[in-house]
N, C-alpha and C. Protein backbone atom coordinates (compact mmCIF):
# COMPACT_ATOMS: atom_id res chain seq x y z
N UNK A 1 0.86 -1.17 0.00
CA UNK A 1 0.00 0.00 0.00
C UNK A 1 0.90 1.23 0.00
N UNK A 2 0.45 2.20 -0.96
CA UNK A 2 1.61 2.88 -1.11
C UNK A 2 0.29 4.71 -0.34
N UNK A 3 0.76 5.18 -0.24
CA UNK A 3 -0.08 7.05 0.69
C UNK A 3 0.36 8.00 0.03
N UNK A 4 -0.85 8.80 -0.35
CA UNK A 4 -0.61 9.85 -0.81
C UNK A 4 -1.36 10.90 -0.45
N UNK A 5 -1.07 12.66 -0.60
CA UNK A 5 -1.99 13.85 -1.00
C UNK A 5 -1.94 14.14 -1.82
N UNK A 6 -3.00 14.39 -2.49
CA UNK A 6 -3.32 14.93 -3.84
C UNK A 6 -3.85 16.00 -3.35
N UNK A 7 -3.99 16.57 -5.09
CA UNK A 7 -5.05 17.99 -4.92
C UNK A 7 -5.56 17.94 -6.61
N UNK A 8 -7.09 18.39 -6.17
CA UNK A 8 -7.96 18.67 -6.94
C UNK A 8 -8.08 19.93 -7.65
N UNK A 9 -8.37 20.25 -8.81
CA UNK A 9 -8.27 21.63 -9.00
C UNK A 9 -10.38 21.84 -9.59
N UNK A 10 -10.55 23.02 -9.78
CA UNK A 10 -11.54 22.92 -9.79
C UNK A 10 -11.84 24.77 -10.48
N UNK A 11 -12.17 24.73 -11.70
CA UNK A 11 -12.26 26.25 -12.35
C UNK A 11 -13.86 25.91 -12.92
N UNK A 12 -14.53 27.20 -12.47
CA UNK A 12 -15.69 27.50 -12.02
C UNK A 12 -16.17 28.83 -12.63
N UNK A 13 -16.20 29.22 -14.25
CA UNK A 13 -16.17 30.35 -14.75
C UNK A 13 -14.75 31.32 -14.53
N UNK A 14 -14.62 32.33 -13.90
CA UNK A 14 -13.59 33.27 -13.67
C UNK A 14 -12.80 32.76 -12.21
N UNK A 15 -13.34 31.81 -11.52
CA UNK A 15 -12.66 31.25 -10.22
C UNK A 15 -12.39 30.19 -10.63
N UNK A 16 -10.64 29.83 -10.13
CA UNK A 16 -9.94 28.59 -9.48
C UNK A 16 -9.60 28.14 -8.50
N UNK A 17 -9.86 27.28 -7.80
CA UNK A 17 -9.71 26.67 -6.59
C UNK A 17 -9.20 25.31 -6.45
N UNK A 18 -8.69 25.01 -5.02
CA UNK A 18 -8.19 23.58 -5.14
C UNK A 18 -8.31 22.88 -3.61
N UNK A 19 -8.15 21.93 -3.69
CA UNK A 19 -8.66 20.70 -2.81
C UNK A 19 -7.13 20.14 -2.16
N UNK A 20 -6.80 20.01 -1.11
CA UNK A 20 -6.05 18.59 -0.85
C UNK A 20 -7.16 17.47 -0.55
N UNK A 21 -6.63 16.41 -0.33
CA UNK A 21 -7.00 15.29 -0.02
C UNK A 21 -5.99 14.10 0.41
N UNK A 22 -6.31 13.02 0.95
CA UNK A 22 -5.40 12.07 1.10
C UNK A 22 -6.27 10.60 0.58
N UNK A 23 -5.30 9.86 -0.17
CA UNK A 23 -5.57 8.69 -0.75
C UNK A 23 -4.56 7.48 -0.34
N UNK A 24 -4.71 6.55 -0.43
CA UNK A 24 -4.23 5.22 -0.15
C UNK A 24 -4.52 4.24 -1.03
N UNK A 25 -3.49 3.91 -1.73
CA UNK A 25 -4.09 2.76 -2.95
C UNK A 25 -2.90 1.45 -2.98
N UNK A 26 -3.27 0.11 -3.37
CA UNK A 26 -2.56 -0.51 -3.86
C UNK A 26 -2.12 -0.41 -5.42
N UNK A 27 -3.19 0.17 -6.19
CA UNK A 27 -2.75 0.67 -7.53
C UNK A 27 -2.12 1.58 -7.59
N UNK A 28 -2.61 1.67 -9.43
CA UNK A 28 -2.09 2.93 -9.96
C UNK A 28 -2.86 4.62 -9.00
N UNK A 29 -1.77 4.51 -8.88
CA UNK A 29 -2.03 6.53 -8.43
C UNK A 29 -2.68 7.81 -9.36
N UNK A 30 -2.32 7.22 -10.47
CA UNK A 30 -3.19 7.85 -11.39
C UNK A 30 -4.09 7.73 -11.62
N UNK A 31 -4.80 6.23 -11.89
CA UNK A 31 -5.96 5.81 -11.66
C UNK A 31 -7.04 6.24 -10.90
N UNK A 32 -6.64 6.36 -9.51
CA UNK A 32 -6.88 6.66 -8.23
C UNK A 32 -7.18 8.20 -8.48
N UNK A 33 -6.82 8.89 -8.71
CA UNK A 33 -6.67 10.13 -8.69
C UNK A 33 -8.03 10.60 -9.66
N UNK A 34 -7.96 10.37 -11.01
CA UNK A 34 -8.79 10.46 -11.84
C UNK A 34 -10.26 10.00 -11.75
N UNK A 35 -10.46 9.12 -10.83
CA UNK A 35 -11.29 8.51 -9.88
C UNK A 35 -12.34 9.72 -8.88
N UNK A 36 -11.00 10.06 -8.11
CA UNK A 36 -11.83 11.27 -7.26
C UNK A 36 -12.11 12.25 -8.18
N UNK A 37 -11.13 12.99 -9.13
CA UNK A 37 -11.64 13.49 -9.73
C UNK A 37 -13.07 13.74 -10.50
N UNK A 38 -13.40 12.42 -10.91
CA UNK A 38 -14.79 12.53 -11.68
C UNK A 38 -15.71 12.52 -10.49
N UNK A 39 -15.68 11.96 -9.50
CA UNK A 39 -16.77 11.28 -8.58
C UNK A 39 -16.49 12.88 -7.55
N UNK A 40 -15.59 13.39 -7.82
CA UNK A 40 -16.16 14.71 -6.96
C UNK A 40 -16.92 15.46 -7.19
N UNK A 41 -17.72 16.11 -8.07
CA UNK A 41 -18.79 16.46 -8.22
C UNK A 41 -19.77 16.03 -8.71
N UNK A 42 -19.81 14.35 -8.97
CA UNK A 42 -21.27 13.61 -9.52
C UNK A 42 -20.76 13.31 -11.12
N UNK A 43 -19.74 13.87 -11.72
CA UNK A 43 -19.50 13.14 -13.10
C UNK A 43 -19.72 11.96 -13.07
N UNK A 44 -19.75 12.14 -15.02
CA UNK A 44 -19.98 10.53 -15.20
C UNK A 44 -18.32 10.27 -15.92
N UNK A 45 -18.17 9.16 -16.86
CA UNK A 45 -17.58 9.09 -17.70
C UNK A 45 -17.58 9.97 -19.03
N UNK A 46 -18.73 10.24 -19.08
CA UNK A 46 -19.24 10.49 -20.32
C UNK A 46 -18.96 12.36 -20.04
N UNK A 47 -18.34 12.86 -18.95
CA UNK A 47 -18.13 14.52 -18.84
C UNK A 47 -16.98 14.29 -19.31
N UNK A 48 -16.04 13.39 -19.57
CA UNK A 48 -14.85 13.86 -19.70
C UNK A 48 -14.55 14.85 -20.81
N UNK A 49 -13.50 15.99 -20.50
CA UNK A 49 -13.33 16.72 -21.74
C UNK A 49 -11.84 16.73 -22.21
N UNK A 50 -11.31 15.95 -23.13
CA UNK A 50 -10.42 15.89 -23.14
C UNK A 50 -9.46 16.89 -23.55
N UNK A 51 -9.81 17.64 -23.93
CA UNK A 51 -8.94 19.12 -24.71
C UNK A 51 -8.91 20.25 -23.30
N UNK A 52 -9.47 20.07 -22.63
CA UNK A 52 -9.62 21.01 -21.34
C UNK A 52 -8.68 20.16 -19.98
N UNK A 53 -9.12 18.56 -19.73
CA UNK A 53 -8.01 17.87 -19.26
C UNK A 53 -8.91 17.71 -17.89
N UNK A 54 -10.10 17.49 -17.85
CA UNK A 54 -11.22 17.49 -16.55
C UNK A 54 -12.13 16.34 -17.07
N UNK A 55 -13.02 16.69 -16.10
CA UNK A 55 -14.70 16.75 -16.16
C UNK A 55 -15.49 17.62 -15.73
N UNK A 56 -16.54 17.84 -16.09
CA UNK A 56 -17.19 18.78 -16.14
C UNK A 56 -18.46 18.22 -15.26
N UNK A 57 -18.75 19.09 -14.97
CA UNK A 57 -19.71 18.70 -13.66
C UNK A 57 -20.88 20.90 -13.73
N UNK A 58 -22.17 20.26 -14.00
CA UNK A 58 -22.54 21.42 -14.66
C UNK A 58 -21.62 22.46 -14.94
N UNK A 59 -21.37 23.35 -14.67
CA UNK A 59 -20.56 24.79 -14.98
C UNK A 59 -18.83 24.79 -14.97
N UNK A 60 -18.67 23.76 -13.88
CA UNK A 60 -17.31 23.61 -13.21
C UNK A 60 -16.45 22.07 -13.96
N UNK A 61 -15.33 22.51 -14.27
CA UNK A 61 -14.53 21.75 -14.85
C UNK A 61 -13.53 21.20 -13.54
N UNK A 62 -13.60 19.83 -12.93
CA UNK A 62 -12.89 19.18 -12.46
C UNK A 62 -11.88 18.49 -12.56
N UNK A 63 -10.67 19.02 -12.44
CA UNK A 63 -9.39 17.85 -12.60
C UNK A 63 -8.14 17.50 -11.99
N UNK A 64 -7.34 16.68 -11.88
CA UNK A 64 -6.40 16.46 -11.16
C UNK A 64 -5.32 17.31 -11.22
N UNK A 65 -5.09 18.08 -10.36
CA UNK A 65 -3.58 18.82 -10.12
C UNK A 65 -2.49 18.62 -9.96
N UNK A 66 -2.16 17.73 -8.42
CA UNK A 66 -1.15 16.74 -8.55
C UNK A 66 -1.25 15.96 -7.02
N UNK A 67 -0.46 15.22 -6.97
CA UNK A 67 0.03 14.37 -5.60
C UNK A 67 1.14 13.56 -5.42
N UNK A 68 1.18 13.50 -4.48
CA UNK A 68 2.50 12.92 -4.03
C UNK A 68 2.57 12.13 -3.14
N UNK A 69 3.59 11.27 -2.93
CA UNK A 69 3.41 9.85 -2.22
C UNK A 69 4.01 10.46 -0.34
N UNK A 70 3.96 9.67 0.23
CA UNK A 70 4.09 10.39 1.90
C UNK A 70 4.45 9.47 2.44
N UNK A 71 4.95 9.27 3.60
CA UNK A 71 5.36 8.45 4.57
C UNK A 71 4.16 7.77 5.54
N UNK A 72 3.42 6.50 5.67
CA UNK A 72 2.67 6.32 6.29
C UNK A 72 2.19 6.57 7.45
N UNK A 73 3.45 7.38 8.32
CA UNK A 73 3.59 7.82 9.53
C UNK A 73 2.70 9.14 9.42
N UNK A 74 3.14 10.32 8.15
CA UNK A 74 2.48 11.35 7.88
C UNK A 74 1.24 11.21 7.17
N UNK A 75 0.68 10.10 7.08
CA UNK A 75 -0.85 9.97 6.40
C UNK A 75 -1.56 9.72 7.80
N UNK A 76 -0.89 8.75 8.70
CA UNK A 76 -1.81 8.85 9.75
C UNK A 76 -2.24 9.52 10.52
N UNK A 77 -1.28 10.41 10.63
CA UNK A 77 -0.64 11.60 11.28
C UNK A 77 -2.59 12.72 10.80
N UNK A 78 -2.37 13.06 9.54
CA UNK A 78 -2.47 13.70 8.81
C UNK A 78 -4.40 13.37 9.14
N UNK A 79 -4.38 11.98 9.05
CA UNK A 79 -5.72 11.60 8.69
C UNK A 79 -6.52 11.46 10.60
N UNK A 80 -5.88 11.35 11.02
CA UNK A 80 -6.37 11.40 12.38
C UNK A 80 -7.14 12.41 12.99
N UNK A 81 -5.74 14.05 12.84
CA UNK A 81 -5.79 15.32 12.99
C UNK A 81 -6.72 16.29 12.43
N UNK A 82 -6.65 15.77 11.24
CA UNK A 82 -7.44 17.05 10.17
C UNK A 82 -8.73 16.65 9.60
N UNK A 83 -9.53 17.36 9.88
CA UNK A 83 -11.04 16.49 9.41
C UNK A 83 -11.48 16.92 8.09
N UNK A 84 -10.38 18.43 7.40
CA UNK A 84 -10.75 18.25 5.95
C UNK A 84 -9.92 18.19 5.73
N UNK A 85 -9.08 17.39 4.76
CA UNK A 85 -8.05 17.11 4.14
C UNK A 85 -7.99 16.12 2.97
């Protein structure tokens, strides 16, 4: 099992914003990632936009920013402490 934070990005007309999060996967990390991505605002498959590099979720284009792998010590750490993350 490999730990990570990611972050979500999320552009919303003239606003951008972004998300951490923490994930835990035996897979691919990318996989994983692209995953929350769609399922964070109710996408389907079928929002994907590939020339923009999201999904789209009515108005707001959802997509992966980046993440990085962590020390299991700092995921627990992390996931214990912080109730949004």
């Amino acid at each position: 099992m490999k730990y990570y934070i990611g972050r979500i990005g999320e552009r919303n007309g003239d606003f951008e914003y972004d998300t951490h999060y923490l994930f835990s996967t035996k897979g691919s990390a990318d996989k994983h990632a692209m995953k929350v991505a769609k399922d964070w605002r109710g996408s389907t498959s079928g929002d994907w936009d590939k020339d923009a590099g999201g999904y789209w979720a009515d108005c707001s284009l959802v997509y992966v920013l980046d993440y990085q792998e962590i020390p299991k010590e700092d995921f627990d750490v992390m996931k214990k402490y912080l109730a949004v993350l």
